[in-house]
N, C-alpha and C. Protein backbone atom coordinates (compact mmCIF):
# COMPACT_ATOMS: atom_id res chain seq x y z
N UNK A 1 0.85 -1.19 0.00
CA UNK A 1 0.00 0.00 0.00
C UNK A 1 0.89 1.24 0.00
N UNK A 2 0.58 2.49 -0.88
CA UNK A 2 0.86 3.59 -0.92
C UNK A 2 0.79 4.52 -0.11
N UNK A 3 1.99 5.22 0.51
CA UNK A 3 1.01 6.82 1.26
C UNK A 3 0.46 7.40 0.19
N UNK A 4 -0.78 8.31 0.88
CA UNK A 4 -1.74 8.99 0.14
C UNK A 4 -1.08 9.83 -0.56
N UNK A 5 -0.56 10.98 -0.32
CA UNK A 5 0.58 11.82 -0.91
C UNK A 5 1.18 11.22 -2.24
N UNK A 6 1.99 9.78 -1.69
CA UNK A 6 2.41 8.94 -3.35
C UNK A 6 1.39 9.14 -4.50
N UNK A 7 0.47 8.23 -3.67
CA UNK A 7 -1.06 8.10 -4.53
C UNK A 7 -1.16 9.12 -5.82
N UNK A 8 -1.54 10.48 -5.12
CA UNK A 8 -1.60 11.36 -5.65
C UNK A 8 -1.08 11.97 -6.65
N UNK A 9 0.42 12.31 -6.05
CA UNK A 9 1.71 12.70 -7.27
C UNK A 9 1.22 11.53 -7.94
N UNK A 10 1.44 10.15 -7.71
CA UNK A 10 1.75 9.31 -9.39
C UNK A 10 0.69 9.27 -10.30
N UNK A 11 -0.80 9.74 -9.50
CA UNK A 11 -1.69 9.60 -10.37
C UNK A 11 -1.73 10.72 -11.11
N UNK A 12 -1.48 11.97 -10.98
CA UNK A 12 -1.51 13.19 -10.73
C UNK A 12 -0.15 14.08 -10.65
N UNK A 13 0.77 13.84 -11.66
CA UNK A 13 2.27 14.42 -11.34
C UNK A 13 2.32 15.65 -11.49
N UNK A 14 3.10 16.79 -11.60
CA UNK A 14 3.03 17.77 -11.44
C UNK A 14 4.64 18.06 -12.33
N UNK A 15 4.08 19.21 -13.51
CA UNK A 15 5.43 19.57 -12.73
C UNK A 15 6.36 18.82 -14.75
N UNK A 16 5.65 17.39 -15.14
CA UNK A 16 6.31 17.08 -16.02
C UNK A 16 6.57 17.35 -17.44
N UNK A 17 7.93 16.77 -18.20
CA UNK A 17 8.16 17.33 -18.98
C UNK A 17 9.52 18.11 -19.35
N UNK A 18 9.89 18.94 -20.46
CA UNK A 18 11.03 19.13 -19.98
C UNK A 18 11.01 21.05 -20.52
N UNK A 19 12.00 21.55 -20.19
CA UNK A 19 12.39 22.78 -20.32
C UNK A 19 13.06 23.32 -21.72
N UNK A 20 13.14 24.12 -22.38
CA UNK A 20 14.33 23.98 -23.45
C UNK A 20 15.11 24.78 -23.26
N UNK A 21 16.41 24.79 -23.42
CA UNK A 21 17.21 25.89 -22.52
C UNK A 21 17.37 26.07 -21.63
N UNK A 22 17.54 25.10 -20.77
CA UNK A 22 17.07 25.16 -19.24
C UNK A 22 18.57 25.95 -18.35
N UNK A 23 18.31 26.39 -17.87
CA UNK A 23 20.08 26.71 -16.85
C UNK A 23 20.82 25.55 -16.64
N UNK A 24 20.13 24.65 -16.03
CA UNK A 24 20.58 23.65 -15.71
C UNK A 24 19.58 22.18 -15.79
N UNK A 25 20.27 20.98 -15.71
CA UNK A 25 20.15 19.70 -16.32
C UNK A 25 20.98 19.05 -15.29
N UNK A 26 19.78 17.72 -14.31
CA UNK A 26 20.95 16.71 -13.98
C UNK A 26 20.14 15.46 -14.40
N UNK A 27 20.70 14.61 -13.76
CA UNK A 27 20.09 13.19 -14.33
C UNK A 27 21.09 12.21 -13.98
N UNK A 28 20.16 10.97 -13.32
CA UNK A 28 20.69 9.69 -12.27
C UNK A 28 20.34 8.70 -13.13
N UNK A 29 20.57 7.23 -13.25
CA UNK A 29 20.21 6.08 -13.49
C UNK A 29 20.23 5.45 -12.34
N UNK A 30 19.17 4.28 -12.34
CA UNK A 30 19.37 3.34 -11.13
C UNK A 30 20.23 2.38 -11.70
N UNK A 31 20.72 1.29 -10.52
CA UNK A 31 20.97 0.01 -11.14
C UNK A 31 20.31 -0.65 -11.51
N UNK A 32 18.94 -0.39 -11.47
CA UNK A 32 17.73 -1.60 -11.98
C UNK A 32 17.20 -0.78 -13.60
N UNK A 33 18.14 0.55 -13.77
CA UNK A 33 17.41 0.65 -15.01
C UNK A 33 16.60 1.97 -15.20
N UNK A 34 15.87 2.57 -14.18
CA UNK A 34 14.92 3.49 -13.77
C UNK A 34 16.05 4.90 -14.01
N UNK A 35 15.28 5.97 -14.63
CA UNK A 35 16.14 7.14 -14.91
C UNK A 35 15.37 8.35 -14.68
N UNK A 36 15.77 9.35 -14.23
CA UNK A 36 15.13 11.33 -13.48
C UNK A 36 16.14 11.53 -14.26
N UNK A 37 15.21 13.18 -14.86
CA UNK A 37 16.25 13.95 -15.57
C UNK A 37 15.23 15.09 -15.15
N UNK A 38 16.12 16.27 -14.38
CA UNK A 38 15.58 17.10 -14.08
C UNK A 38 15.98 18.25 -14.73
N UNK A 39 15.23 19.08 -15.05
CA UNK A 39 15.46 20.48 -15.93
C UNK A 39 15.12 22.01 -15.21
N UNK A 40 16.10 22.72 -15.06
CA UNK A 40 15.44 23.56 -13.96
C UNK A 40 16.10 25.16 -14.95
N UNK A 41 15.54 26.29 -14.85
CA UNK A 41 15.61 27.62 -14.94
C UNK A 41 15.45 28.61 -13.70
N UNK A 42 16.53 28.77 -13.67
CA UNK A 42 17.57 29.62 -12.33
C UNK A 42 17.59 30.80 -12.72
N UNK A 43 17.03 32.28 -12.19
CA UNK A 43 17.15 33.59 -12.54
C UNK A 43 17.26 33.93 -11.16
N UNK A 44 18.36 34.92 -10.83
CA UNK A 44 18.50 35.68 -9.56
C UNK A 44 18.50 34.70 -8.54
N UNK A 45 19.44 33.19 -8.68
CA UNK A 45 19.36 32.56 -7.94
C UNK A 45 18.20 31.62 -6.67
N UNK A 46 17.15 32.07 -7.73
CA UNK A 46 15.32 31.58 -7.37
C UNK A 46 15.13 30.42 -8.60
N UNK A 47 14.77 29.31 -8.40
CA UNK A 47 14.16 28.49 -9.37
C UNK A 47 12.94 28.99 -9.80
N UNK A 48 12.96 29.63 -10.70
CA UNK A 48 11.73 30.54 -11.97
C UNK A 48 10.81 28.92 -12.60
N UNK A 49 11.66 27.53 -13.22
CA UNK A 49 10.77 26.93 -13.52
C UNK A 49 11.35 25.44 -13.34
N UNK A 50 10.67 24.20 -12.95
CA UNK A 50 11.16 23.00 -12.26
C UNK A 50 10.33 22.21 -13.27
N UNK A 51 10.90 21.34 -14.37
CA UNK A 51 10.51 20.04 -14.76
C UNK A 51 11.30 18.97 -14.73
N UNK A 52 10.97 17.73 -14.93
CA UNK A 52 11.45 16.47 -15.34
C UNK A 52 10.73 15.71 -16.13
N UNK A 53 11.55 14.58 -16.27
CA UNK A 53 10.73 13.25 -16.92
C UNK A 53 11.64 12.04 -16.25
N UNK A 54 10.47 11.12 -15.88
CA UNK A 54 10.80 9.95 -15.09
C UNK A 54 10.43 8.73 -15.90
N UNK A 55 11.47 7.64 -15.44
CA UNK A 55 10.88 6.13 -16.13
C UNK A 55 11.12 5.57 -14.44
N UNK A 56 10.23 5.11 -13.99
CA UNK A 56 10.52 4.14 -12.59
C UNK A 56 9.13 4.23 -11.63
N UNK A 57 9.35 3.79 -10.65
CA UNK A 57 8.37 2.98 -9.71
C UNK A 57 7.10 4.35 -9.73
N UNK A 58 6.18 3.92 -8.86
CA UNK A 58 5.60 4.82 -8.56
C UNK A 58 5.75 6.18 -7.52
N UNK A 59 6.78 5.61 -6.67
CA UNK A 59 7.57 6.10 -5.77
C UNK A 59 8.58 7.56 -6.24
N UNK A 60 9.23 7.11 -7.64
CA UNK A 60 10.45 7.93 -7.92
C UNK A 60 9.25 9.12 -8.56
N UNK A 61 8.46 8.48 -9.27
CA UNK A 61 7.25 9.33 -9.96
C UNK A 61 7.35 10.22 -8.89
N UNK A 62 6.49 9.95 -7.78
CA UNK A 62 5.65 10.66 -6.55
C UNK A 62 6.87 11.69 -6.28
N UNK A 63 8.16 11.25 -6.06
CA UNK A 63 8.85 11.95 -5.34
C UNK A 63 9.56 13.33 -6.29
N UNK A 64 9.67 13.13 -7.49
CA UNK A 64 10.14 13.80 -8.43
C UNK A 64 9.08 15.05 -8.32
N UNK A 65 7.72 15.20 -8.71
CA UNK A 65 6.40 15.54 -8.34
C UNK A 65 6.99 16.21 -7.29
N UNK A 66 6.79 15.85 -6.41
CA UNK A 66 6.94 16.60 -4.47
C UNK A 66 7.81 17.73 -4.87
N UNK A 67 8.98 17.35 -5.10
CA UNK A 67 10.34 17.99 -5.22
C UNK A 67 10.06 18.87 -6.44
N UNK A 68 9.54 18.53 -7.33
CA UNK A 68 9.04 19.94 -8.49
C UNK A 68 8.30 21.19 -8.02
N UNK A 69 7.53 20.32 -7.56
CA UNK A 69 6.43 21.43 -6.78
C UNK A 69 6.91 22.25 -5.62
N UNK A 70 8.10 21.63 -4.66
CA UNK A 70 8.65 22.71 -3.97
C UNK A 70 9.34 23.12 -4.12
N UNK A 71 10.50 23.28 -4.87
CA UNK A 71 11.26 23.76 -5.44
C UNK A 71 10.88 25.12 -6.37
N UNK A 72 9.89 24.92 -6.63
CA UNK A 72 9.38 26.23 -7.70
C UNK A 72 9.34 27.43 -6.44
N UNK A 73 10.71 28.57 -6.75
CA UNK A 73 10.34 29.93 -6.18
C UNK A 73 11.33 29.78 -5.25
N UNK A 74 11.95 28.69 -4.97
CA UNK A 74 12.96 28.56 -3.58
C UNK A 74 14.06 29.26 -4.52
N UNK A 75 14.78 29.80 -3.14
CA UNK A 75 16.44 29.95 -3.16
C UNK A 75 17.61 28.34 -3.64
N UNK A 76 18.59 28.83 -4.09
CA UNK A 76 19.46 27.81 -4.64
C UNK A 76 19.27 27.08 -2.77
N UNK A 77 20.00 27.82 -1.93
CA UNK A 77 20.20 27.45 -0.47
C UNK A 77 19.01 26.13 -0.16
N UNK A 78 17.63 26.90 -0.58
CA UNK A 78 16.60 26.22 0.00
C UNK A 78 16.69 24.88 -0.71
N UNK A 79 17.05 24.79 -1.92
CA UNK A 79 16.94 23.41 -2.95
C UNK A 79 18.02 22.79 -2.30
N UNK A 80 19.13 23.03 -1.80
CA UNK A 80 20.47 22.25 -1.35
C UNK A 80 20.02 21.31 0.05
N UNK A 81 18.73 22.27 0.59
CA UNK A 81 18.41 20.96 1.74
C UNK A 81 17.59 20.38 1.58
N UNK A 82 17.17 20.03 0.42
CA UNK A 82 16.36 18.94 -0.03
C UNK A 82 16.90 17.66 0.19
N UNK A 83 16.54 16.33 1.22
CA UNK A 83 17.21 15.25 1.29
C UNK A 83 16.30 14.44 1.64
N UNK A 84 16.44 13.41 1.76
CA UNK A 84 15.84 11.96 2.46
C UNK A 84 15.32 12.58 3.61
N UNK A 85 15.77 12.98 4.40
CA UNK A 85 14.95 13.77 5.61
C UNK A 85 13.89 14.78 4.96
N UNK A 86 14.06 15.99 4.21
CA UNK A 86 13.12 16.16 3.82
C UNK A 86 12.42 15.48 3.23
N UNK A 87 11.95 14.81 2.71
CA UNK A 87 11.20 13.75 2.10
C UNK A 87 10.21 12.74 2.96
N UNK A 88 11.59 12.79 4.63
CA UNK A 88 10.33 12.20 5.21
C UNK A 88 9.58 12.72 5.59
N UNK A 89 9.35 14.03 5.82
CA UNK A 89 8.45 14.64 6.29
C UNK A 89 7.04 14.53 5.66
N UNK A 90 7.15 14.14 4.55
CA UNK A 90 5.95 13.79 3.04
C UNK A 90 5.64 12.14 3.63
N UNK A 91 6.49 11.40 3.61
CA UNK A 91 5.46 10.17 4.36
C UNK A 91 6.89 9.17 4.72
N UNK A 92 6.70 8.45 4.68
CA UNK A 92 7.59 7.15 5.51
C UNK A 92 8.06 6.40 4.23
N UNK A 93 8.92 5.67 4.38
CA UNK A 93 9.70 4.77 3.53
C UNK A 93 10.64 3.83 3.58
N UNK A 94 10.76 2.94 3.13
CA UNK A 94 11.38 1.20 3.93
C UNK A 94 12.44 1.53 3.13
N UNK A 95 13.82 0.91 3.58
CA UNK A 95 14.98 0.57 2.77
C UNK A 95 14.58 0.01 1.45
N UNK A 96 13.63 -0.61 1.32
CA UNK A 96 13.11 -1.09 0.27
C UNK A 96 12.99 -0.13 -1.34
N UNK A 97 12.37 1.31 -0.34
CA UNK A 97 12.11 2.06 -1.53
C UNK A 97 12.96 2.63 -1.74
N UNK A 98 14.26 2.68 -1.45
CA UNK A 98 15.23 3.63 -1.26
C UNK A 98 15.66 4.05 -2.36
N UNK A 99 15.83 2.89 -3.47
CA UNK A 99 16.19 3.20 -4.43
C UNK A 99 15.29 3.87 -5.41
N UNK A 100 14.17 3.91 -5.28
CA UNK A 100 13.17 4.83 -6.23
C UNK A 100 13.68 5.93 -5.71
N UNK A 101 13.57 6.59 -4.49
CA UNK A 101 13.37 7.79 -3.87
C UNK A 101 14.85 8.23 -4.17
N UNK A 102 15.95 7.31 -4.06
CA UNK A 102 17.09 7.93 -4.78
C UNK A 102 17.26 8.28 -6.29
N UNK A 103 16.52 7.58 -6.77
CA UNK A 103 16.44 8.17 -8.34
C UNK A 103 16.20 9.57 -8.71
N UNK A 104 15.18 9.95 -7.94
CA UNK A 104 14.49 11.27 -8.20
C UNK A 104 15.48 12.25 -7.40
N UNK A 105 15.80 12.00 -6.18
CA UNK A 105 16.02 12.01 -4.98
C UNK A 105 17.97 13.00 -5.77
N UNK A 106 18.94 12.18 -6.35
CA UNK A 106 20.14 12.21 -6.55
C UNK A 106 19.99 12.62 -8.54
N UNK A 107 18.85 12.52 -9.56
CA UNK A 107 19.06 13.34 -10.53
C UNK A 107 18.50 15.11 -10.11
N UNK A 108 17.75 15.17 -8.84
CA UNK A 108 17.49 16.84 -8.49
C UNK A 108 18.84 17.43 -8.26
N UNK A 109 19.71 16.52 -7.18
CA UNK A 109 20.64 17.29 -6.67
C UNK A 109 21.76 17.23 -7.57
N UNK A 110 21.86 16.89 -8.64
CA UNK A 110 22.95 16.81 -9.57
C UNK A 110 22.45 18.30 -10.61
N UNK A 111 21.08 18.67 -10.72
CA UNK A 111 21.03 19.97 -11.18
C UNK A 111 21.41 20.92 -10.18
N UNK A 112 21.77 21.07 -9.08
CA UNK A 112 21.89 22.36 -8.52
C UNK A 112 23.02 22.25 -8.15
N UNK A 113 23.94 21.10 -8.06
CA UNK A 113 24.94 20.98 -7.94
C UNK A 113 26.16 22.03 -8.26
N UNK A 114 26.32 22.72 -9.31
CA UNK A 114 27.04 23.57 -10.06
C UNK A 114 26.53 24.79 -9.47
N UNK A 115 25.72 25.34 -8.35
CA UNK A 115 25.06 26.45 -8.16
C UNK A 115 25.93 26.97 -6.54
């Protein structure tokens, strides 16, 4: 069973798609295959616009989603503490899912990386 929150984003993502010209571009592979590519537009050091496109669980979906949606309007600072802790605050998650939630989770922080 899903948290409700998951539910939602995967039925319901937010957020997808991609940018053209974007400032910045990161993007993870799992070992099972599953790939985030996030596209973000950075003006005055504020994320102005947050997309991706996901192939993986319902989980990496949901979480990519979360992280689009808050990210829009934050400071570079505010995107840098985006982590597994933040995330739990959105719902709970077994070692199990770890690797979805790192998918989404490690192609965000590879766009702001350079910032």
């Amino acid at each position: 069973m899903y948290p409700k929150i998951v539910m939602e984003h995967f039925l319901h993502p937010k957020n997808v798609g991609k940018i053209e010209n974007p400032t910045s571009t990161g993007s993870f592979t799992s070992i099972s295959g599953g790939k985030a590519v996030f596209y973000l537009n950075i003006e005055n050091s504020i994320a102005k616009d947050v997309k991706y496109q996901v192939a993986g669980c319902p989980f990496a979906i949901a979480v990519c989603s979360i992280i689009s949606e808050y990210a829009l309007g934050k400071s570079i600072s505010e995107l840098k503490e985006i982590s597994k802790h933040f995330l739990s605050a959105y719902f709970d998650f077994t070692d199990e899912q770890e690797e979805c939630i790192n998918l989404a989770l490690l192609a965000f922080l590879e766009s702001i990386k350079d910032f």
